[in-house]
PDB file of N, CA and C in Angstrom:
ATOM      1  N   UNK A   1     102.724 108.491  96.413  1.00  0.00           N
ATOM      2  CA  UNK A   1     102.719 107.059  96.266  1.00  0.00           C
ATOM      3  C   UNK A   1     102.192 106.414  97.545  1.00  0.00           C
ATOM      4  N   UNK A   2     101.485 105.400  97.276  1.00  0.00           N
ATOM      5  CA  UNK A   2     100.832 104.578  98.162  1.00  0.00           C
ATOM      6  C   UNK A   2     101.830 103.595  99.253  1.00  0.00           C
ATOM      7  N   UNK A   3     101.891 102.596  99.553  1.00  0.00           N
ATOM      8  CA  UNK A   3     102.278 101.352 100.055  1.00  0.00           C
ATOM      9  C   UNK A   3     103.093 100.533  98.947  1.00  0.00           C
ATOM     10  N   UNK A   4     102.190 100.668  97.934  1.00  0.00           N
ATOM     11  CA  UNK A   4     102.043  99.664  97.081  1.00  0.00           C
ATOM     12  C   UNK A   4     102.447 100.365  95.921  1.00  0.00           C
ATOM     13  N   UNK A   5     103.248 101.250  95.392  1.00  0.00           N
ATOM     14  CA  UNK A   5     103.395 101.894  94.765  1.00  0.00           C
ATOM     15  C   UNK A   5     102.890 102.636  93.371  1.00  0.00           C
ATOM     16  N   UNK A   6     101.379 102.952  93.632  1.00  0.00           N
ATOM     17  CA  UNK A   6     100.197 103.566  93.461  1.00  0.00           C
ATOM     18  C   UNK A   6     100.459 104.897  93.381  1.00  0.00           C
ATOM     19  N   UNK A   7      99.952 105.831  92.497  1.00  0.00           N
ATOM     20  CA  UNK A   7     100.277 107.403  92.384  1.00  0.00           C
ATOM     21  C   UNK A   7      98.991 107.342  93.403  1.00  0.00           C
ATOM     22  N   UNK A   8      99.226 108.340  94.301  1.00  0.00           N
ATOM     23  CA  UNK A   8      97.844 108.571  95.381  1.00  0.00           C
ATOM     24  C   UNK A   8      97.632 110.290  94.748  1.00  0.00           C
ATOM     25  N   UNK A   9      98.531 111.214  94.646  1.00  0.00           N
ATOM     26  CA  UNK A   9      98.316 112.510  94.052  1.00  0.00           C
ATOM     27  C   UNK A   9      99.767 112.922  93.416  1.00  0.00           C
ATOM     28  N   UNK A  10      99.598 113.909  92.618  1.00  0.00           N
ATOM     29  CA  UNK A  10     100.659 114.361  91.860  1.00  0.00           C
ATOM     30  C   UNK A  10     100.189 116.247  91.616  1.00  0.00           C
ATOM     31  N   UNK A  11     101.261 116.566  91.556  1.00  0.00           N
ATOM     32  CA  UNK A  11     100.822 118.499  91.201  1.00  0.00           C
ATOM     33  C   UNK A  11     102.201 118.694  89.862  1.00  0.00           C
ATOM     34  N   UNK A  12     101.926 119.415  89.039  1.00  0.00           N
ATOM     35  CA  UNK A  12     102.746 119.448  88.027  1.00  0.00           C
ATOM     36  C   UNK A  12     103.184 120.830  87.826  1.00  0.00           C
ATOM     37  N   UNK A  13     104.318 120.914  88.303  1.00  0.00           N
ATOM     38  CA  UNK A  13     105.115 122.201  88.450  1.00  0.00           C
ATOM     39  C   UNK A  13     105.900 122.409  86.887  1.00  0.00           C
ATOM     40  N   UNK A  14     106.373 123.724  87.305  1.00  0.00           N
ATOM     41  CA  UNK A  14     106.983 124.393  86.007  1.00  0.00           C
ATOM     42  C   UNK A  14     108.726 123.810  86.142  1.00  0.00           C
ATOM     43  N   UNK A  15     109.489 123.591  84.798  1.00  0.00           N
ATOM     44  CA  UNK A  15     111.014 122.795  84.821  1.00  0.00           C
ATOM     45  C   UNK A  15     111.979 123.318  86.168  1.00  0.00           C
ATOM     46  N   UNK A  16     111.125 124.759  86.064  1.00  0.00           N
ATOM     47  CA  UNK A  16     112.740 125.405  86.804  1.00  0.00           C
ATOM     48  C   UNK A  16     112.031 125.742  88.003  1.00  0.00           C
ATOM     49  N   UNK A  17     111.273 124.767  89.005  1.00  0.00           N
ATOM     50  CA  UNK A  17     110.538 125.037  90.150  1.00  0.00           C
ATOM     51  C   UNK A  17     110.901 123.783  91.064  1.00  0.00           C
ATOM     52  N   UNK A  18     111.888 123.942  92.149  1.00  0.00           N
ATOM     53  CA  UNK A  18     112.308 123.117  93.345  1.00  0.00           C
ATOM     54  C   UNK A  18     110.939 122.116  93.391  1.00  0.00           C
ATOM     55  N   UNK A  19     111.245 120.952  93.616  1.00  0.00           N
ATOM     56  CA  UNK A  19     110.106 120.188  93.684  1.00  0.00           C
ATOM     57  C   UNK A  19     109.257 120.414  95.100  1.00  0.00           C
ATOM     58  N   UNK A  20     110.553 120.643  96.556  1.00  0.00           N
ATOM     59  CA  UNK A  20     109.869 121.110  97.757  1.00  0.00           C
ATOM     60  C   UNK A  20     108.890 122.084  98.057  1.00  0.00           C
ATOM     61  N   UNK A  21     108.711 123.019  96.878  1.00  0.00           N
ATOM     62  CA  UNK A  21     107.991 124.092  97.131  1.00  0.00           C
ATOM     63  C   UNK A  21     106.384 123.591  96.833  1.00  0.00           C
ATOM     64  N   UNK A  22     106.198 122.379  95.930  1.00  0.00           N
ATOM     65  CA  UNK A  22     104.864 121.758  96.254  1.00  0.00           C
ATOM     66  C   UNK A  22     104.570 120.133  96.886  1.00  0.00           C
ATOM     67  N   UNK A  23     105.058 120.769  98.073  1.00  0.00           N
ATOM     68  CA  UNK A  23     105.128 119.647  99.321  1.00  0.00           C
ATOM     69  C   UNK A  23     103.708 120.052 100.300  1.00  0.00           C
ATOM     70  N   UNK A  24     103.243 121.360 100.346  1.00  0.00           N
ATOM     71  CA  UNK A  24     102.448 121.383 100.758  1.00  0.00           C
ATOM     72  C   UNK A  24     101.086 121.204 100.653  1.00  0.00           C
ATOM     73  N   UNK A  25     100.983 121.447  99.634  1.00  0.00           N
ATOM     74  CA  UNK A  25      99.683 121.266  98.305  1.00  0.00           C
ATOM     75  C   UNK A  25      99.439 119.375  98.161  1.00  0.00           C
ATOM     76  N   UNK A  26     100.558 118.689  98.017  1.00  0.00           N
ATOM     77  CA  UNK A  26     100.857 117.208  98.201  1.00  0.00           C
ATOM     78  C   UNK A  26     100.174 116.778  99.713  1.00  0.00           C
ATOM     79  N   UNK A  27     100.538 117.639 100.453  1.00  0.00           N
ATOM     80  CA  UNK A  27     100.020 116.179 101.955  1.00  0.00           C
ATOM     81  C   UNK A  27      99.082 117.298 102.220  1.00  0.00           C
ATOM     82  N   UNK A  28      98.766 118.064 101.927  1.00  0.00           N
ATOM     83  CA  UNK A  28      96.934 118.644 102.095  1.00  0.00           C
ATOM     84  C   UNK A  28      96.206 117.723 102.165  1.00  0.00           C
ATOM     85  N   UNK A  29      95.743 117.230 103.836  1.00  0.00           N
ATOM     86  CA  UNK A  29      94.560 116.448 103.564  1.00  0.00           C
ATOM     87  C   UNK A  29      94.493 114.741 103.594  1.00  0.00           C
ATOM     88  N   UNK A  30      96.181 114.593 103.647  1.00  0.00           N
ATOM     89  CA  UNK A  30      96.823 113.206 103.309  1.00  0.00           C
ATOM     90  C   UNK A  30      96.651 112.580 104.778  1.00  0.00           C
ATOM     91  N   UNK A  31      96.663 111.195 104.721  1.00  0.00           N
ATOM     92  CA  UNK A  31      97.203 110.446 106.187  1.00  0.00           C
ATOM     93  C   UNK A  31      98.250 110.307 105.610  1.00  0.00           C
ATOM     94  N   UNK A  32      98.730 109.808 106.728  1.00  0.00           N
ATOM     95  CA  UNK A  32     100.234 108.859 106.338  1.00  0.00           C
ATOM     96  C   UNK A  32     101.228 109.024 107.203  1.00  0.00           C
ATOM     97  N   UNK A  33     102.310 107.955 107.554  1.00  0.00           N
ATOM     98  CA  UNK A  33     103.166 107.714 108.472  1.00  0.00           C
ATOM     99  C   UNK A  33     104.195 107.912 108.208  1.00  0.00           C
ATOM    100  N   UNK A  34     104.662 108.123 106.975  1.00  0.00           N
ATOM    101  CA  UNK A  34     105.958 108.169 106.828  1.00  0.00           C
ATOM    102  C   UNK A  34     106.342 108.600 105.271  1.00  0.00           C
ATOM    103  N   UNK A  35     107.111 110.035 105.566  1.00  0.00           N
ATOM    104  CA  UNK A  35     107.585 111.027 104.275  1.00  0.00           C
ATOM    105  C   UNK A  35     108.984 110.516 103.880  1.00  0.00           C
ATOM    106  N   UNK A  36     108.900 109.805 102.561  1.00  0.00           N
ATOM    107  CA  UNK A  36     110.453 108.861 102.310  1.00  0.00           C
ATOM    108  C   UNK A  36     110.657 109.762 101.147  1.00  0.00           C
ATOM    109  N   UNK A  37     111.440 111.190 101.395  1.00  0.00           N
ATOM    110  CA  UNK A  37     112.303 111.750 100.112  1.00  0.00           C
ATOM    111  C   UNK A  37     113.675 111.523  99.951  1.00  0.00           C
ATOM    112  N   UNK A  38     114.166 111.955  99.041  1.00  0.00           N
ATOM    113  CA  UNK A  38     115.981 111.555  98.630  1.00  0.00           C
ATOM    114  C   UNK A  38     116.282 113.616  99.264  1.00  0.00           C
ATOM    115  N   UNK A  39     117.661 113.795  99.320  1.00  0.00           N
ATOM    116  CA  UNK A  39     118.482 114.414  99.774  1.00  0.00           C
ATOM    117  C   UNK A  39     117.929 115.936  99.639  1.00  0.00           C
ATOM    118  N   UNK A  40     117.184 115.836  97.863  1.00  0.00           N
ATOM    119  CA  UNK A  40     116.969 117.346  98.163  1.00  0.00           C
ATOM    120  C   UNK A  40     115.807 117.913  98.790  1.00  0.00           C
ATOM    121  N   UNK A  41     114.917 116.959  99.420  1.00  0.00           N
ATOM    122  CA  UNK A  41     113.491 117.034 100.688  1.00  0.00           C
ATOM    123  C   UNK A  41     114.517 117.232 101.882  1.00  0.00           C
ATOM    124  N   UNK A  42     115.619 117.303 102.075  1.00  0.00           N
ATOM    125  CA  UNK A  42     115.946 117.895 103.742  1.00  0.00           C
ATOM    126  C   UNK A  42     116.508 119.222 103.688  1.00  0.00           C
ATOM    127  N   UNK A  43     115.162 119.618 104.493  1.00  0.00           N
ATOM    128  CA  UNK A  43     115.014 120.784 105.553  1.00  0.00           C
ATOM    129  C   UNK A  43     114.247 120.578 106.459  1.00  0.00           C
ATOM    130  N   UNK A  44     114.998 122.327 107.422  1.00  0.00           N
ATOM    131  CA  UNK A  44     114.281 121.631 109.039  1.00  0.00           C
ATOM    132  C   UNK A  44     112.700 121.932 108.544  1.00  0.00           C
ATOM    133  N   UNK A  45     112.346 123.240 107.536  1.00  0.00           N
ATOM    134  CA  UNK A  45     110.601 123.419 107.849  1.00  0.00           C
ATOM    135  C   UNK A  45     109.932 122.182 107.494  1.00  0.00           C
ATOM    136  N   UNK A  46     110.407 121.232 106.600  1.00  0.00           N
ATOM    137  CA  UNK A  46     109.424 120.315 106.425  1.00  0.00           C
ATOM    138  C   UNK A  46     109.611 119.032 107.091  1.00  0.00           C
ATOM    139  N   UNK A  47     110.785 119.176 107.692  1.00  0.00           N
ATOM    140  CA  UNK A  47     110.493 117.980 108.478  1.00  0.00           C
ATOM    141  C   UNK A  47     109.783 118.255 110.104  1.00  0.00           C
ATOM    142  N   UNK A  48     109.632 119.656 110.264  1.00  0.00           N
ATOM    143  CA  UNK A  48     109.111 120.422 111.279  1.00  0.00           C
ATOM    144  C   UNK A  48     107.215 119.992 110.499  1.00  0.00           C
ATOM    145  N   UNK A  49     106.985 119.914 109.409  1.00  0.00           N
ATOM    146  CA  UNK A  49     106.066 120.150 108.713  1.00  0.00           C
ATOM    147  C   UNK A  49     105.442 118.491 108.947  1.00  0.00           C
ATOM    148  N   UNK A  50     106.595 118.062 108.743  1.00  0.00           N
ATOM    149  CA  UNK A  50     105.994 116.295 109.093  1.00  0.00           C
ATOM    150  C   UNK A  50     105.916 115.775 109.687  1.00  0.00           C
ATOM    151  N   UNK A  51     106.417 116.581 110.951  1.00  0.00           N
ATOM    152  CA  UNK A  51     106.335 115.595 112.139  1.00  0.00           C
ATOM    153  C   UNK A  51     105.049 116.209 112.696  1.00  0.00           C
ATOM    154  N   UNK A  52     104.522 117.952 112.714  1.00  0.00           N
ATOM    155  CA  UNK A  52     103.098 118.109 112.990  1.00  0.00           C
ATOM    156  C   UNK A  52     102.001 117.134 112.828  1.00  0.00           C
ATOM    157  N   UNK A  53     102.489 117.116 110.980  1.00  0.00           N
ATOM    158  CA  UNK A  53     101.400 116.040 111.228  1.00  0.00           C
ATOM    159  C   UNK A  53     101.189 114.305 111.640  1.00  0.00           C
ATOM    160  N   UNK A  54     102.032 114.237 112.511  1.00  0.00           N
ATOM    161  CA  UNK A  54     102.366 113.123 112.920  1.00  0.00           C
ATOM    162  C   UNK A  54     103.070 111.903 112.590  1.00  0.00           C
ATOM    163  N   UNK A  55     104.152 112.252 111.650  1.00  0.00           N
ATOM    164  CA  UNK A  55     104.674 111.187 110.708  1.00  0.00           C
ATOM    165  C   UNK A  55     105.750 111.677 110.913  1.00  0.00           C
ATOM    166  N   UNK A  56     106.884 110.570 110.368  1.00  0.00           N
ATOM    167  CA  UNK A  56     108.176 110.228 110.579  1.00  0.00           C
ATOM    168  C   UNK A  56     109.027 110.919 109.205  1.00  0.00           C
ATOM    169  N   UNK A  57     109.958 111.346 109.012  1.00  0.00           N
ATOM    170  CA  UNK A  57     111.134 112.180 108.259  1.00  0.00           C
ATOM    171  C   UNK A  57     111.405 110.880 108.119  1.00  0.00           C
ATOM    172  N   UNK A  58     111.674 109.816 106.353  1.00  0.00           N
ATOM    173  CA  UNK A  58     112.776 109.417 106.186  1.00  0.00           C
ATOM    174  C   UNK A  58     113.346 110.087 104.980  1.00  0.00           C
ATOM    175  N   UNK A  59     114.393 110.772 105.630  1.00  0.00           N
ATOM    176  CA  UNK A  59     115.054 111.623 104.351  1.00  0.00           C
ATOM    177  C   UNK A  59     116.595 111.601 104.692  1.00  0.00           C
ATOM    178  N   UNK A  60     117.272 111.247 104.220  1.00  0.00           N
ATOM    179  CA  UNK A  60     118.691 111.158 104.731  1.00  0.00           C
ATOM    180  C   UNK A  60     119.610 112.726 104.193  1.00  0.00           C
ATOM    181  N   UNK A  61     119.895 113.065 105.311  1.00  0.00           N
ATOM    182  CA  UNK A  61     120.690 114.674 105.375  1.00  0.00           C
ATOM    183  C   UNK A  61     121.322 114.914 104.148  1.00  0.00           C
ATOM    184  N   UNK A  62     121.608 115.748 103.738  1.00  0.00           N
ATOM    185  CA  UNK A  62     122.473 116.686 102.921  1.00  0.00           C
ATOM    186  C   UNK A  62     123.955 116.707 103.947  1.00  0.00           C
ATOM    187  N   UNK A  63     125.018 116.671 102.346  1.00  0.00           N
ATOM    188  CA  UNK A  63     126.687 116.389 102.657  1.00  0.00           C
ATOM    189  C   UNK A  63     126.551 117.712 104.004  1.00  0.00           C
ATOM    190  N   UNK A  64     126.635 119.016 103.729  1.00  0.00           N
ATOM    191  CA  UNK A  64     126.234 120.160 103.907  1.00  0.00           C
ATOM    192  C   UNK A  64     126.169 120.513 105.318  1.00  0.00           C
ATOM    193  N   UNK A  65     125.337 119.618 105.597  1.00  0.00           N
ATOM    194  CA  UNK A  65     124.251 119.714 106.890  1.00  0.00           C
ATOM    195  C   UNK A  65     125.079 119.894 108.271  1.00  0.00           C
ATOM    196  N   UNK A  66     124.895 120.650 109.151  1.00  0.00           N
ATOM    197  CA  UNK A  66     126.191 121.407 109.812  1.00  0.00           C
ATOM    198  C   UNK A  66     125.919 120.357 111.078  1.00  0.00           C
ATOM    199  N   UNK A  67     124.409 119.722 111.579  1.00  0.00           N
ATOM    200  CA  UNK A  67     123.949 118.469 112.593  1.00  0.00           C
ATOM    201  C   UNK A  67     123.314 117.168 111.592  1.00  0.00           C
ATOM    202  N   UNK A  68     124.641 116.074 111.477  1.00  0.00           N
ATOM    203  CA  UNK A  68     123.418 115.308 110.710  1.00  0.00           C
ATOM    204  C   UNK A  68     122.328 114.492 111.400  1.00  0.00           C
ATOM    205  N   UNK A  69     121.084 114.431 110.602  1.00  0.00           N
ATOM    206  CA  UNK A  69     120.283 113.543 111.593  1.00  0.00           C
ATOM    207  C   UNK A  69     120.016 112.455 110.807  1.00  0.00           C
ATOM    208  N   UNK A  70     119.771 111.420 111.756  1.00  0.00           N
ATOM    209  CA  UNK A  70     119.630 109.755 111.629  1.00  0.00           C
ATOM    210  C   UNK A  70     118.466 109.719 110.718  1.00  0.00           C
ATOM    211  N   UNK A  71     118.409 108.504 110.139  1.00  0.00           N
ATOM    212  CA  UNK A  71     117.259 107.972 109.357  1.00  0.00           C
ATOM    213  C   UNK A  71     117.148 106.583 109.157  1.00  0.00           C
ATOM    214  N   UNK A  72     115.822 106.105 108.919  1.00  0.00           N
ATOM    215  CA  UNK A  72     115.850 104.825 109.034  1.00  0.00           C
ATOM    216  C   UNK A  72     116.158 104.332 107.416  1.00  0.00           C
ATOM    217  N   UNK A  73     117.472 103.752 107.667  1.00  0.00           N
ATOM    218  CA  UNK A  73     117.856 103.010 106.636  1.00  0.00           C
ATOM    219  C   UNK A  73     116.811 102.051 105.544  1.00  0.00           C
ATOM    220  N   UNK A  74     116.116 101.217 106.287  1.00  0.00           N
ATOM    221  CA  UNK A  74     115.855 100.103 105.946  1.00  0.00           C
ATOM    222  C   UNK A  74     114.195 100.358 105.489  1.00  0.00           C
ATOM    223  N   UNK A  75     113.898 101.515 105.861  1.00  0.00           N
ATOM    224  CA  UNK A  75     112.244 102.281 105.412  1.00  0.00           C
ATOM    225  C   UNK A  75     112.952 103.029 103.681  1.00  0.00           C
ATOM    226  N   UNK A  76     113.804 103.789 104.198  1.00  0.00           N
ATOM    227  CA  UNK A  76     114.515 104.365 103.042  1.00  0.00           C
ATOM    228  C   UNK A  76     114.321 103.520 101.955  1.00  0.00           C
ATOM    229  N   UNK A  77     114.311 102.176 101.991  1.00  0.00           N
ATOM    230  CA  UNK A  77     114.661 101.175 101.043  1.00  0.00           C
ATOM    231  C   UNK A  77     113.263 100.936  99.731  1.00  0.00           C
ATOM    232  N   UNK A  78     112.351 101.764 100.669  1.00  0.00           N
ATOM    233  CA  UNK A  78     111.198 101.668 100.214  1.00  0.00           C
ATOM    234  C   UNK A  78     111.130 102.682  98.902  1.00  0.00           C
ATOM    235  N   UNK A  79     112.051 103.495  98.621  1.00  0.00           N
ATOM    236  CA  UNK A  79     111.652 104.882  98.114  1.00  0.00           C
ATOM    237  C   UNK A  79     112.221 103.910  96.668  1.00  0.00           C
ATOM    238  N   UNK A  80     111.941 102.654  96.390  1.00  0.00           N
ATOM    239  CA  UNK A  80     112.276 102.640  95.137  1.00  0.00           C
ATOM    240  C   UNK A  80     111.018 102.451  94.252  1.00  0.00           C
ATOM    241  N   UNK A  81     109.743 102.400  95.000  1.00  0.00           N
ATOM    242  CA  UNK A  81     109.065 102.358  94.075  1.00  0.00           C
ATOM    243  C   UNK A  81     108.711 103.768  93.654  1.00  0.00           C
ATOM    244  N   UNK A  82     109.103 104.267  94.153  1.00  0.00           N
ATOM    245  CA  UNK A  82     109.147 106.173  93.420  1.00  0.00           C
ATOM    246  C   UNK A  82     109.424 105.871  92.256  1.00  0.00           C
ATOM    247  N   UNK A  83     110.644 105.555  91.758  1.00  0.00           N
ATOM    248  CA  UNK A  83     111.792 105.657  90.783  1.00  0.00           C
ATOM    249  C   UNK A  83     111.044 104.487  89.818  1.00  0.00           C
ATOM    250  N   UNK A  84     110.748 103.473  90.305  1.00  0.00           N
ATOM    251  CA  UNK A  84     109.561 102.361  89.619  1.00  0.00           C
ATOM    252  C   UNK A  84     108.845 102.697  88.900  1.00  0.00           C
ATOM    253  N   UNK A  85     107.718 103.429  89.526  1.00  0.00           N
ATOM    254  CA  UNK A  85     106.572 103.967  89.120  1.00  0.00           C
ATOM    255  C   UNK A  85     106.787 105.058  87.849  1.00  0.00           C
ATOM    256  N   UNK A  86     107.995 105.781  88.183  1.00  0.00           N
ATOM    257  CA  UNK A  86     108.121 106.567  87.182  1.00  0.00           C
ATOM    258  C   UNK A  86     108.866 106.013  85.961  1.00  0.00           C
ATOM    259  N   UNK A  87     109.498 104.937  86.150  1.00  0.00           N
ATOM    260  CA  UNK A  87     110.077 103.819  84.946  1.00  0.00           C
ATOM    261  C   UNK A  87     109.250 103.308  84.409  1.00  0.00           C
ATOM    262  N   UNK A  88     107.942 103.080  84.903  1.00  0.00           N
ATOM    263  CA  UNK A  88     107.082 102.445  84.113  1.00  0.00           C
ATOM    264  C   UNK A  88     106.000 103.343  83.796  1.00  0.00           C
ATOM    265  N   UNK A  89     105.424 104.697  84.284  1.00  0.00           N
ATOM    266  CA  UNK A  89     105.100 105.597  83.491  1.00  0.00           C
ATOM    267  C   UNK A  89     105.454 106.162  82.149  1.00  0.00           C
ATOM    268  N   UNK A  90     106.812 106.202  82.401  1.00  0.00           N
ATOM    269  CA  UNK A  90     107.843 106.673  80.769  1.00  0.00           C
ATOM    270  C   UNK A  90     108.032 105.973  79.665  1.00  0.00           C
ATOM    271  N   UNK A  91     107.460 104.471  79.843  1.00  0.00           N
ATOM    272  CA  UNK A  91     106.823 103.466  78.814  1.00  0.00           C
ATOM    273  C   UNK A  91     105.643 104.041  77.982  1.00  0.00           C
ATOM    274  N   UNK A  92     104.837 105.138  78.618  1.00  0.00           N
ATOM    275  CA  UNK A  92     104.385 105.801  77.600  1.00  0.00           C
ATOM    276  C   UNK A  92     104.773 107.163  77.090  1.00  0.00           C
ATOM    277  N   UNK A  93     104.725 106.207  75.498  1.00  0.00           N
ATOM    278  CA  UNK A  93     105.557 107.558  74.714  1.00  0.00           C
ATOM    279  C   UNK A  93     104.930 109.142  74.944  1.00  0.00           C
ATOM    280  N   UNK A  94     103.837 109.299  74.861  1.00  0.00           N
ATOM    281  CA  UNK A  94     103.313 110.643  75.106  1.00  0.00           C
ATOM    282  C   UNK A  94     103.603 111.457  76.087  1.00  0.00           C
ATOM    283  N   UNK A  95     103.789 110.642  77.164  1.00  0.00           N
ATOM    284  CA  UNK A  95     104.423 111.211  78.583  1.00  0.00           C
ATOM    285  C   UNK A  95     106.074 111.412  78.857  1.00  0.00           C
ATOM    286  N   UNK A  96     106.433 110.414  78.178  1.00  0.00           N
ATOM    287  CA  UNK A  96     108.146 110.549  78.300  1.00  0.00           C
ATOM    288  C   UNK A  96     108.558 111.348  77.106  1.00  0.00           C
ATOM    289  N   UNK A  97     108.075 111.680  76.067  1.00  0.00           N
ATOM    290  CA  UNK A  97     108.448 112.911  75.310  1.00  0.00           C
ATOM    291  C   UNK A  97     107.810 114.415  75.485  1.00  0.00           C
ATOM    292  N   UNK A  98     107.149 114.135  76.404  1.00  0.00           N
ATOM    293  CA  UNK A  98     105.884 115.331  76.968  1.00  0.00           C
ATOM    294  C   UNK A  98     105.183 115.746  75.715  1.00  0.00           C
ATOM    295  N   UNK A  99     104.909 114.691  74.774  1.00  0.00           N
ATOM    296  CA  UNK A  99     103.963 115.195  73.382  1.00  0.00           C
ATOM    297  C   UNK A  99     102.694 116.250  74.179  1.00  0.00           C
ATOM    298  N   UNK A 100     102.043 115.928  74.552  1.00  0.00           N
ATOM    299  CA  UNK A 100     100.700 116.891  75.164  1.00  0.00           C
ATOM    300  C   UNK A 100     101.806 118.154  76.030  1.00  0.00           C
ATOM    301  N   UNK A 101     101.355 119.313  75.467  1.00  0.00           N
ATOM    302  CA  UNK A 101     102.233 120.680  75.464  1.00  0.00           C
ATOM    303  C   UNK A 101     100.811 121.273  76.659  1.00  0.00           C
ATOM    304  N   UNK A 102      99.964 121.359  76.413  1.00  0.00           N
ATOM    305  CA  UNK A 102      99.165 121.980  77.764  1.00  0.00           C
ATOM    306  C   UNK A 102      99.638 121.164  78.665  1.00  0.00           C
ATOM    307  N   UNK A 103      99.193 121.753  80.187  1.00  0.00           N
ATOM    308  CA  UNK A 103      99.348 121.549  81.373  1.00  0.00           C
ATOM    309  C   UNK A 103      98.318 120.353  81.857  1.00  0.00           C
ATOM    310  N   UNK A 104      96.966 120.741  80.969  1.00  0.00           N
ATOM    311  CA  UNK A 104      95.402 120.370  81.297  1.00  0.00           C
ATOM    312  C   UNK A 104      95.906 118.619  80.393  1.00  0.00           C
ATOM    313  N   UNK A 105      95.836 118.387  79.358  1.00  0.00           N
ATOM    314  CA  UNK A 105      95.986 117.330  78.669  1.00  0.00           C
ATOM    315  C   UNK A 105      97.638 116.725  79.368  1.00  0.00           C
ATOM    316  N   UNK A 106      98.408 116.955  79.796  1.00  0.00           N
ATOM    317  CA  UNK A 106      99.966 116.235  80.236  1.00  0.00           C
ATOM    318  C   UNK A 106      99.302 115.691  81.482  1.00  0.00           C
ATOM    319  N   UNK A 107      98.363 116.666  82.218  1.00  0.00           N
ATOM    320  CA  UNK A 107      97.805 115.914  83.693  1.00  0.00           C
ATOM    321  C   UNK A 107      97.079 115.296  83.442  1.00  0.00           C
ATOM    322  N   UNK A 108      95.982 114.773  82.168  1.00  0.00           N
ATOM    323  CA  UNK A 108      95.231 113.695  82.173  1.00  0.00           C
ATOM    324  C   UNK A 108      95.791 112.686  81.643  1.00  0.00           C
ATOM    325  N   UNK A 109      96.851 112.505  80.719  1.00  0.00           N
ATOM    326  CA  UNK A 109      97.570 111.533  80.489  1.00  0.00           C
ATOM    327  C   UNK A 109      98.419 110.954  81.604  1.00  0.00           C
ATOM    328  N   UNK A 110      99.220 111.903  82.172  1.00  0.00           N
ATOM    329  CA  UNK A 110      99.506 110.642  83.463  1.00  0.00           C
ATOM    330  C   UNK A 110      98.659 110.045  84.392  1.00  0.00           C
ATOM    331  N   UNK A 111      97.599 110.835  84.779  1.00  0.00           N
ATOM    332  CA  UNK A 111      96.185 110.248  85.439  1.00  0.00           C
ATOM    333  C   UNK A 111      95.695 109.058  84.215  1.00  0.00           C
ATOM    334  N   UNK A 112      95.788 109.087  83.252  1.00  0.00           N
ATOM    335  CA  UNK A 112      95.386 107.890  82.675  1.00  0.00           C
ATOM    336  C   UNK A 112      96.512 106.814  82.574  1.00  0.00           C
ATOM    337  N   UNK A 113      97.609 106.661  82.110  1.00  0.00           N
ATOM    338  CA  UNK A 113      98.511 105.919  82.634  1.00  0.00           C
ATOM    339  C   UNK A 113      98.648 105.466  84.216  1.00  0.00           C
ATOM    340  N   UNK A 114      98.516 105.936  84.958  1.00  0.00           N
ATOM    341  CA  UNK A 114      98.023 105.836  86.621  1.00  0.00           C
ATOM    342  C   UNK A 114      97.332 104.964  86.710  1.00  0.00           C
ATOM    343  N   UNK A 115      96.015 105.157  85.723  1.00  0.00           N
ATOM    344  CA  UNK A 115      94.957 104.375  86.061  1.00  0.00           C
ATOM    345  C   UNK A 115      95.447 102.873  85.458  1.00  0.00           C
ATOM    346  N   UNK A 116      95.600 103.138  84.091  1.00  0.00           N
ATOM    347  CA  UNK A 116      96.296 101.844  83.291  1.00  0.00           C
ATOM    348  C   UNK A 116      96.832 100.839  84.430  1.00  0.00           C
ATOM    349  N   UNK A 117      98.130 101.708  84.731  1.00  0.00           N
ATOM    350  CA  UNK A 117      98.920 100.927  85.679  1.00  0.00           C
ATOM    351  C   UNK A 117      98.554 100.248  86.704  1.00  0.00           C
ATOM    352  N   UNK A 118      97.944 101.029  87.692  1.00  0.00           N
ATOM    353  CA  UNK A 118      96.830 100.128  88.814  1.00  0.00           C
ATOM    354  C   UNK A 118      96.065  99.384  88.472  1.00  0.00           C
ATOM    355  N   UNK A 119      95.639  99.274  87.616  1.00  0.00           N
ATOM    356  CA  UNK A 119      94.333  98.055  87.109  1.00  0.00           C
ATOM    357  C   UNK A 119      95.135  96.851  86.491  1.00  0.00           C
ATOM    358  N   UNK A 120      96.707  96.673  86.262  1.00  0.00           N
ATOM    359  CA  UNK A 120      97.535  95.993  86.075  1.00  0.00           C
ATOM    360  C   UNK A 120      97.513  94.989  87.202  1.00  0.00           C
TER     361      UNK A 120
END
């Protein structure tokens, strides 16, 4: 997601696949200042991973977490157009019932809803 809460890229993993494991494939190539995930994006490799590339961790720790570390609250606040974007993706029926069963046709329908949406 963009600024503006714009799909900028998406990778479409299998049900029973941690979403972190295509974090890397995602900022291949990306700018950007600041990685705003929810609870299950904290670990140290990727926030080791994000700060290489010069950007800021807002991810607020796990209960778990044996050192918690700080986060900016008020950036955090931003991560709702995540949850947005995908509320108003699921307005289409084809996508929120996953009617298109290939991989190839489910990724051009949300790329076309994407597009829909931005030209809104």
């Amino acid at each position: 997601m963009d600024a503006l809460g714009n799909l900028v890229r998406f990778v479409l993993l299998p049900g029973q696949c941690h979403d972190i494991n295509s974090v890397d494939e995602l900022l291949a190539d990306l700018t950007y200042e600041a990685f705003l995930g929810d609870k299950a994006f904290d670990s140290t490799p990727l926030r080791e991973r994000i700060a290489a590339d010069g950007a800021t961790a807002v991810i607020p720790p796990r209960r778990g977490r044996n050192q918690p570390i700080e986060f900016d609250r008020e950036v955090y606040k931003w991560r709702h157009l995540v949850e947005n974007f995908f509320c108003r993706i699921k307005q289409f029926r084809r996508i929120a019932t996953r009617y298109e069963k290939t991989d190839t046709h489910f990724r051009s329908m949300i790329t076309l809803a994407a597009i829909f949406l931005w030209t809104q």
